[in-house]
Protein backbone atom coordinates (compact mmCIF):
# COMPACT_ATOMS: atom_id res chain seq x y z
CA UNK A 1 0.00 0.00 0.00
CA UNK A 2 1.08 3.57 -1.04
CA UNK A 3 1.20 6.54 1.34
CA UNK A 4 1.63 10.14 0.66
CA UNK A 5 2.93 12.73 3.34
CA UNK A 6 2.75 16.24 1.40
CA UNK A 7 1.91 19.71 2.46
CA UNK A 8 1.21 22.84 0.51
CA UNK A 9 0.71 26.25 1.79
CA UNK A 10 0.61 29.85 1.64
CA UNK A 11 1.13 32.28 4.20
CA UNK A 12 2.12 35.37 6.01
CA UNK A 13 5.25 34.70 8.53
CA UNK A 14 3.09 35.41 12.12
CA UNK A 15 7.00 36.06 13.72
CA UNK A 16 10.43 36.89 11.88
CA UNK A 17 11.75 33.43 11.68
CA UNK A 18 14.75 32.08 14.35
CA UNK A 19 17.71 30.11 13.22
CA UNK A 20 19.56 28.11 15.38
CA UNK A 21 22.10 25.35 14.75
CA UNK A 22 22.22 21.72 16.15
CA UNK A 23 25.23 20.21 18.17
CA UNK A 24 26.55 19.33 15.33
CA UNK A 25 26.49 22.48 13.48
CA UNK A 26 23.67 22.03 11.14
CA UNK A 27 21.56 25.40 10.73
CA UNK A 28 17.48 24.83 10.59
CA UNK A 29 15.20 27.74 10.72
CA UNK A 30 11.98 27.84 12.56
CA UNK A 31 8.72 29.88 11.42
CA UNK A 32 4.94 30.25 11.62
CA UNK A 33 3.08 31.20 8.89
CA UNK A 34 -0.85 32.05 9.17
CA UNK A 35 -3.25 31.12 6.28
CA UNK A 36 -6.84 31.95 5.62
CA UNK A 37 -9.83 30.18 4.96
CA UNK A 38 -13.68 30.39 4.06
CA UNK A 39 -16.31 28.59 5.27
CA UNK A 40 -20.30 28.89 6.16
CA UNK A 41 -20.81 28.62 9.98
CA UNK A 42 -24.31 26.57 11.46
CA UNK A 43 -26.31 30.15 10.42
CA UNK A 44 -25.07 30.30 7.03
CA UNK A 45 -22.84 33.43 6.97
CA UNK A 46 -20.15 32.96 5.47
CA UNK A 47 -16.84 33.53 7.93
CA UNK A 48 -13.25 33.62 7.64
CA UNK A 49 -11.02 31.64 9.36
CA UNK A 50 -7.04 31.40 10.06
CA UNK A 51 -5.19 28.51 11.10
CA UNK A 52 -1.48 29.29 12.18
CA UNK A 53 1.24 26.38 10.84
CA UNK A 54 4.71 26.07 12.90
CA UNK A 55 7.41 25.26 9.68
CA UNK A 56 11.22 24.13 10.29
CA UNK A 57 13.71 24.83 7.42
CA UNK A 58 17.08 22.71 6.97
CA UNK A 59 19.71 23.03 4.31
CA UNK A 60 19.20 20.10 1.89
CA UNK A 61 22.25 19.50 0.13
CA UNK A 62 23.77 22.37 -1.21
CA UNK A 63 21.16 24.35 -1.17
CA UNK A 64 20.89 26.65 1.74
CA UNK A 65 17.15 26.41 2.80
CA UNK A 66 17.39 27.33 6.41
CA UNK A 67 19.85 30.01 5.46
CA UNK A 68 18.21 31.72 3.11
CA UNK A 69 14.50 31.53 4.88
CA UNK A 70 16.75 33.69 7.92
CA UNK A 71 18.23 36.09 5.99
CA UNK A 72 15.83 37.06 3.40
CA UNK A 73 12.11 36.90 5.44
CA UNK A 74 10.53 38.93 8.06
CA UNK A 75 6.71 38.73 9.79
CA UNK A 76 4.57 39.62 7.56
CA UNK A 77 6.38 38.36 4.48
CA UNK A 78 4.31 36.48 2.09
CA UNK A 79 5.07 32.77 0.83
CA UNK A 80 5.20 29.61 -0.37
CA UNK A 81 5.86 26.34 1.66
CA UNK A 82 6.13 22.94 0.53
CA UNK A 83 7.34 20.09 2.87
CA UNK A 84 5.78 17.10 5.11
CA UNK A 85 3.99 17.13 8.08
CA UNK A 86 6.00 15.33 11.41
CA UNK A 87 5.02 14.76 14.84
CA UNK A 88 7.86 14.95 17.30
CA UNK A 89 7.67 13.64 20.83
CA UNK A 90 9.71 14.34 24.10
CA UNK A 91 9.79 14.67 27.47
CA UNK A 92 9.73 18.33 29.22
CA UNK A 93 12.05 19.34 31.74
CA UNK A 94 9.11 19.07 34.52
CA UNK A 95 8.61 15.68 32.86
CA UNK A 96 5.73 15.92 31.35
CA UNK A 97 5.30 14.21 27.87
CA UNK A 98 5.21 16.87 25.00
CA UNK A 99 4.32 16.39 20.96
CA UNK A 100 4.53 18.84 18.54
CA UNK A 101 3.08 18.35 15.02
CA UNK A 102 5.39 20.64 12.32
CA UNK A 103 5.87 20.53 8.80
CA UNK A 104 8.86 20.17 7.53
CA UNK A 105 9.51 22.27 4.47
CA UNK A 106 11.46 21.24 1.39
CA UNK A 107 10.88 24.21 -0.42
CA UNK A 108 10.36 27.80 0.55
CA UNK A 109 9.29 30.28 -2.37
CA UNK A 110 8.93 33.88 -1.18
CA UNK A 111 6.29 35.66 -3.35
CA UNK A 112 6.84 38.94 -2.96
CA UNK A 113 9.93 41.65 -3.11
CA UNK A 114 11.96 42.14 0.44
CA UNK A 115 10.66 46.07 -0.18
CA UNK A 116 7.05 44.86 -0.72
CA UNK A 117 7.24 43.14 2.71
CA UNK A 118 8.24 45.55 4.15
CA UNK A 119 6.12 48.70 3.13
CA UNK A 120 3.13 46.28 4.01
CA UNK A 121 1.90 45.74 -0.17
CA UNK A 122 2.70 42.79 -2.36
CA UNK A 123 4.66 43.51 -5.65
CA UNK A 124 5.43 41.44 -8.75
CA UNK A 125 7.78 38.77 -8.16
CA UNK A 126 10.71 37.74 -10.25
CA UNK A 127 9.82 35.20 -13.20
CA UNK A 128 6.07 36.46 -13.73
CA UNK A 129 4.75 35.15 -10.47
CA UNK A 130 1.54 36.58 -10.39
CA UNK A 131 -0.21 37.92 -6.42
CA UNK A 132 -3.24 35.94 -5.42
CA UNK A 133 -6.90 37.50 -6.64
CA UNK A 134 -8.70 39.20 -3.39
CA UNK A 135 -11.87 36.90 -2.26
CA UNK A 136 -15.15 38.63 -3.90
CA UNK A 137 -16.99 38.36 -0.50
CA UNK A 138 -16.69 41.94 0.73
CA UNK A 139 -15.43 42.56 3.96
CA UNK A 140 -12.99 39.69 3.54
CA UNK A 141 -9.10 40.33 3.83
CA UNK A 142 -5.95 38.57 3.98
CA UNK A 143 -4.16 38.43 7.65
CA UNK A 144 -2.51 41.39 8.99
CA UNK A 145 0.58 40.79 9.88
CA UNK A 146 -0.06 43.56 13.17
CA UNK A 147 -3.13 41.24 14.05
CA UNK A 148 -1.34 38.34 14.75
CA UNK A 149 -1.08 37.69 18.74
CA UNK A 150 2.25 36.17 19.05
C-alpha cells in the first residue's frame, strides 16, 4: 500500500523566523506562517477563518534552505511552503510528555519583493509570479501581519 505525506501552503510569517544550529552544526530555521480560509458557519454566513502552521527549514544539500529563509524573510512576508507534516515527541524538563506536530519544508518560495514586505503591499515577483486575486466576499481580507497575537 502507497502513502503520501505532502503539504502545501501559503502564508504570512506570524514572527520573523529564528535560526539556530544543532550540536553538530547544522543550521534549521523555525517559522509560523498564518493562512486563511472560508467557510459557512451553522447560520449560514459565510466567515473567515485562520489557522497558524509552525514550519522548520534545513539546508538540503547544497542548497541553503534554512539560510536563506533567515536572511531574506521577516513577519509579515508572504510565501510559499512545501514540505511534510511530522510529529515529534519528548519529554519536558518538569517531565511531562510533549508532541509537537510541524511541517517540515522542502521548499520555501517567497512571493513577494523584500521592499514589498516591508512597506506592508505585495509587488510582482521575479519570473512572472503573479499575487493571489482578493476573495469577492466583501469585507474579507488577507491576515494582517499587526493582528497576529504572538
Amino acid at each position: 500500500m502507497s502513502s503520501l505525506n505532502k503539504v502545501m501552503l501559503i502564508g504570512r510569517l506570524t514572527r520573523d523566523p529564528e535560526m539556530r544550529y544543532t550540536p553538530s552544526g547544522q543550521p534549521v530555521t523555525s517559522f509560523s506562517i498564518a493562512t486563511n480560509r472560508y467557510a459557512s458557519g451553522a447560520d449560514g454566513d459565510r466567515r473567515e477563518f485562520t489557522d497558524y502552521h509552525n514550519i522548520v527549514a534545513w539546508n538540503i544539500g547544497k542548497r541553503a534552505l534554512a539560510e536563506h529563509v533567515a536572511n531574506y524573510t521577516k513577519k509579515g512576508a508572504l510565501v510559499y511552503v512545501e514540505g511534510r507534516l511530522q510529529t515529534r515527541s519528548w519529554e519536558g524538563q518538569d517531565g511531562q510528555k510533549r508532541k509537537a506536530t510541524e511541517v517540515v519544508a522542502n521548499d520555501v518560495q517567497f512571493l513577494e519583493s523584500r521592499s514589498a514586505s516591508a512597506e506592508g503591499h505585495p509587488a510582482p515577483t521575479p519570473g512572472g509570479a503573479e499575487e493571489l486575486p482578493a476573495p469577492e466576499e466583501p469585507g474579507v481580507r488577507d491576515v494582517d501581519p499587526d493582528d497576529i497575537p504572538f
